[in-house]
C-alpha atoms as a PDB file:
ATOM      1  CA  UNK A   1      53.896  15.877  22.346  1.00  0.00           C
ATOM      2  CA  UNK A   2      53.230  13.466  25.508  1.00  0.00           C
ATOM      3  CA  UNK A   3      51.818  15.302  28.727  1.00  0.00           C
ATOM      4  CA  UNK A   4      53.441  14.720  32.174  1.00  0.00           C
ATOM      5  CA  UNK A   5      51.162  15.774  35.516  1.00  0.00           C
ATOM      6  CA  UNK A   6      53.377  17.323  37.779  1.00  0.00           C
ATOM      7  CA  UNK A   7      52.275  16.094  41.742  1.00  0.00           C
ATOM      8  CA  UNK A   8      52.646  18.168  44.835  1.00  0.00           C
ATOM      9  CA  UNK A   9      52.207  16.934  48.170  1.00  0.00           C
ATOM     10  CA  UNK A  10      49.807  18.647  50.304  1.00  0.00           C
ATOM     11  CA  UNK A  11      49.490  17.340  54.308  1.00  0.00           C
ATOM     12  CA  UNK A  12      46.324  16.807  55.561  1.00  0.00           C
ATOM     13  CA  UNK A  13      44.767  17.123  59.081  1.00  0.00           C
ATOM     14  CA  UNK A  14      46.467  13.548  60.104  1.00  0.00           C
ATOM     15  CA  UNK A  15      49.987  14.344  58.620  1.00  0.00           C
ATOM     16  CA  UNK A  16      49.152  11.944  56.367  1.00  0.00           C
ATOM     17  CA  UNK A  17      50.463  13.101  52.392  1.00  0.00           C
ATOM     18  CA  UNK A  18      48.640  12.970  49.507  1.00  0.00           C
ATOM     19  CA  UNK A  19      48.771  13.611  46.567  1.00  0.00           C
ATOM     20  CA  UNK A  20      47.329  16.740  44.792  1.00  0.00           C
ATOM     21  CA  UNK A  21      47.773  17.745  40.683  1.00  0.00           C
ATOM     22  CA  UNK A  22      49.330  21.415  40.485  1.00  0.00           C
ATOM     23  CA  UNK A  23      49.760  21.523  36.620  1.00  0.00           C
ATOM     24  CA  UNK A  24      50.567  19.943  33.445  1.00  0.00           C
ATOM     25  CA  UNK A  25      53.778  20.592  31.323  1.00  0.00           C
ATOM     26  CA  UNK A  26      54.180  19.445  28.079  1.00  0.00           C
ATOM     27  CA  UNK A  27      57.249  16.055  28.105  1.00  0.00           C
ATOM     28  CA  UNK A  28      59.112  16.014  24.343  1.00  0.00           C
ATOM     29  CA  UNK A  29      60.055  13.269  22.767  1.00  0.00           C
ATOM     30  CA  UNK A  30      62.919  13.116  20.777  1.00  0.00           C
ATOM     31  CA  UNK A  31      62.702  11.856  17.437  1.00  0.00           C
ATOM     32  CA  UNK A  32      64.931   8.616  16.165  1.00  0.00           C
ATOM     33  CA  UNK A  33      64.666   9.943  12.586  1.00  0.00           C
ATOM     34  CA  UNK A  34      65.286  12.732  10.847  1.00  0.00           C
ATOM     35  CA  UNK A  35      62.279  15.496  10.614  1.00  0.00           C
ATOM     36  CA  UNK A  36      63.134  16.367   6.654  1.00  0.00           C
ATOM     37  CA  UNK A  37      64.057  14.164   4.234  1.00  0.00           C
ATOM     38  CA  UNK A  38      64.655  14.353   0.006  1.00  0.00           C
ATOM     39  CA  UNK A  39      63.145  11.609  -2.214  1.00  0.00           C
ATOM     40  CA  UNK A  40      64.278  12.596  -5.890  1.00  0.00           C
ATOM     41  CA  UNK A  41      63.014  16.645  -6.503  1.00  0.00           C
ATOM     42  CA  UNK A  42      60.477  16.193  -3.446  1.00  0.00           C
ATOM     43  CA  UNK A  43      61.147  17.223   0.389  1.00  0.00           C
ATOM     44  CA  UNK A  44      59.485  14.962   3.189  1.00  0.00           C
ATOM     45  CA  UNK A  45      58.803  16.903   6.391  1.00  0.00           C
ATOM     46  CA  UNK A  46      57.654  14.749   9.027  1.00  0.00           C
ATOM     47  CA  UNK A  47      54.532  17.377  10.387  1.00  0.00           C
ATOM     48  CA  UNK A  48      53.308  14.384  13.177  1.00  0.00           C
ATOM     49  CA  UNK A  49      54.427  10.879  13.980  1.00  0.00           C
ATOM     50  CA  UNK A  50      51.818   9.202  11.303  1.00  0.00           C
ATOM     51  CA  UNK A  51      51.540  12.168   8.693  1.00  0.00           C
ATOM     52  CA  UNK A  52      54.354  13.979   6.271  1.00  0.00           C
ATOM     53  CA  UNK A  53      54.011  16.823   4.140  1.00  0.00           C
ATOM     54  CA  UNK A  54      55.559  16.199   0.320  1.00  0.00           C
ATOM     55  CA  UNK A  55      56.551  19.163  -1.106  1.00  0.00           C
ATOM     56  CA  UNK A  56      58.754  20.665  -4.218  1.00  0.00           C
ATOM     57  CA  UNK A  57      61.726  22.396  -3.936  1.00  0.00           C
ATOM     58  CA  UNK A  58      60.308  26.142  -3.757  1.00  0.00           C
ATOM     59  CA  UNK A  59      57.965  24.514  -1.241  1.00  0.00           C
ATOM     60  CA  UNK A  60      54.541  24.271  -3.159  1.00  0.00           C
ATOM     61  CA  UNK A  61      52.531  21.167  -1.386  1.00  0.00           C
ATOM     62  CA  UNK A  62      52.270  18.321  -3.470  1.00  0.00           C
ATOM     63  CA  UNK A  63      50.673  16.417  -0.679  1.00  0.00           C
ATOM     64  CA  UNK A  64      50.501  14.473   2.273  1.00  0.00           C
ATOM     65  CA  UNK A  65      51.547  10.824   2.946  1.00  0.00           C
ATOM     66  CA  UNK A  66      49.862   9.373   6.594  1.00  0.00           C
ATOM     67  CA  UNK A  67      50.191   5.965   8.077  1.00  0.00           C
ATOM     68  CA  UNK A  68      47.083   3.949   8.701  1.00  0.00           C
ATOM     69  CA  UNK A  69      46.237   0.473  10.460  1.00  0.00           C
ATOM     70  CA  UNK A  70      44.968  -2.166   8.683  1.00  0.00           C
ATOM     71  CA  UNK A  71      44.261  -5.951   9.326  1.00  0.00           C
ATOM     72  CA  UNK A  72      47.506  -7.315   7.437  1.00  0.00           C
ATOM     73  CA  UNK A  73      49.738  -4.211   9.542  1.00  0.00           C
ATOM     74  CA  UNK A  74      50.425  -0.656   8.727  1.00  0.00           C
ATOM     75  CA  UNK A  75      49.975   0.662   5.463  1.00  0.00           C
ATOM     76  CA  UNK A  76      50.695   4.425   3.837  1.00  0.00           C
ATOM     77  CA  UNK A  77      48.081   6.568   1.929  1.00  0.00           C
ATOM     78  CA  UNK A  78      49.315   9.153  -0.152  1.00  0.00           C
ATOM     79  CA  UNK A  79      46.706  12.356  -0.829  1.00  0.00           C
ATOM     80  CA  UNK A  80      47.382  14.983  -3.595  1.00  0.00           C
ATOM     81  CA  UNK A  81      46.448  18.135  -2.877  1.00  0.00           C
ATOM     82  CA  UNK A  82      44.922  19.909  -6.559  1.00  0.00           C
ATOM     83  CA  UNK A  83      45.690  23.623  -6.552  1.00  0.00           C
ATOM     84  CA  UNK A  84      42.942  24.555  -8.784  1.00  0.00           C
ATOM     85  CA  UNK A  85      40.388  22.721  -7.101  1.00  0.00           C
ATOM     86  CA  UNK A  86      42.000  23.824  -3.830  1.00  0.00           C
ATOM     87  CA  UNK A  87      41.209  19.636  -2.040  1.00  0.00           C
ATOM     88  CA  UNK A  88      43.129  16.716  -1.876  1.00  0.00           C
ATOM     89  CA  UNK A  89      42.812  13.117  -3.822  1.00  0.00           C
ATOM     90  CA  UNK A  90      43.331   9.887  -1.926  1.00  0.00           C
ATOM     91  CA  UNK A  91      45.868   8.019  -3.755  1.00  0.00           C
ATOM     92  CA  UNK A  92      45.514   3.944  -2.953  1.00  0.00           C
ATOM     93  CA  UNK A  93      47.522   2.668   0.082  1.00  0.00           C
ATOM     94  CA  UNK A  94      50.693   0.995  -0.072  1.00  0.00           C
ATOM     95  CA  UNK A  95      53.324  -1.063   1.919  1.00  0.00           C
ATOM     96  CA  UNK A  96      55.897   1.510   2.273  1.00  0.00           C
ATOM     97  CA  UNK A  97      56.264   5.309   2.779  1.00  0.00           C
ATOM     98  CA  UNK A  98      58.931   5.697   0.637  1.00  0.00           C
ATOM     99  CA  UNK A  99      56.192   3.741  -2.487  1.00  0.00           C
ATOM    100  CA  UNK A 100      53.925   6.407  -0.699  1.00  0.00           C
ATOM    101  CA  UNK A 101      55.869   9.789  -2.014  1.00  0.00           C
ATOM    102  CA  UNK A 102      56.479   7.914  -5.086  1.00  0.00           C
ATOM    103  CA  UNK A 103      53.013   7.614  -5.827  1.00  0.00           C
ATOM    104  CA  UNK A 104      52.885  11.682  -5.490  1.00  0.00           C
ATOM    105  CA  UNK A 105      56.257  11.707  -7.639  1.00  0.00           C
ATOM    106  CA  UNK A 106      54.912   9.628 -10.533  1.00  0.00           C
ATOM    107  CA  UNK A 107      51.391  10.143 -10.436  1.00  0.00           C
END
């Protein structure tokens, strides 16, 4: 979610204008790409623009998959989330989101 200041006018003593902030309002952006997507048994939901939640069909988290910069451009990090130990385990990053949810799939 992007913020936009909404501006009033307000006249001062030498009818000149200014500007004065009233409030904010929140400004959506609409997404390009889907928000949930399917990658074998496994449901992507998009939860920001650089992180996804993997889950399983009845919706228990297998993890999450974020983006992250790096010198050679972006690369994806998958982390498993372990039930039992109730944390997550950083999986190592790869080239592609898609290799990302893969690595949770597989791994």
């Amino acid at each position: 979610m992007v913020s936009r200041t909404v501006e009033a006018t307000k006249t001062t003593t030498n009818q000149q204008e200014a500007p004065v902030q009233t409030s904010t309002e929140p400004a959506f952006r609409i997404r390009s790409t889907p928000v949930a997507r399917s990658r074998g048994d496994l449901r992507v939901l998009d939860v920001r623009d650089d992180l996804s939640r993997v889950t399983r069909t009845n919706g228990e988290i297998v993890g999450y998959v974020d983006r992250v910069d790096v010198a050679g451009g972006t690369a994806y990090r998958a982390r498993r989330y372990v039930a039992v130990e109730r944390r997550f385990v950083e999986l190592p990053n790869v080239w592609s989101a898609d290799d990302a949810v893969d690595c949770l799939r597989w791994g």
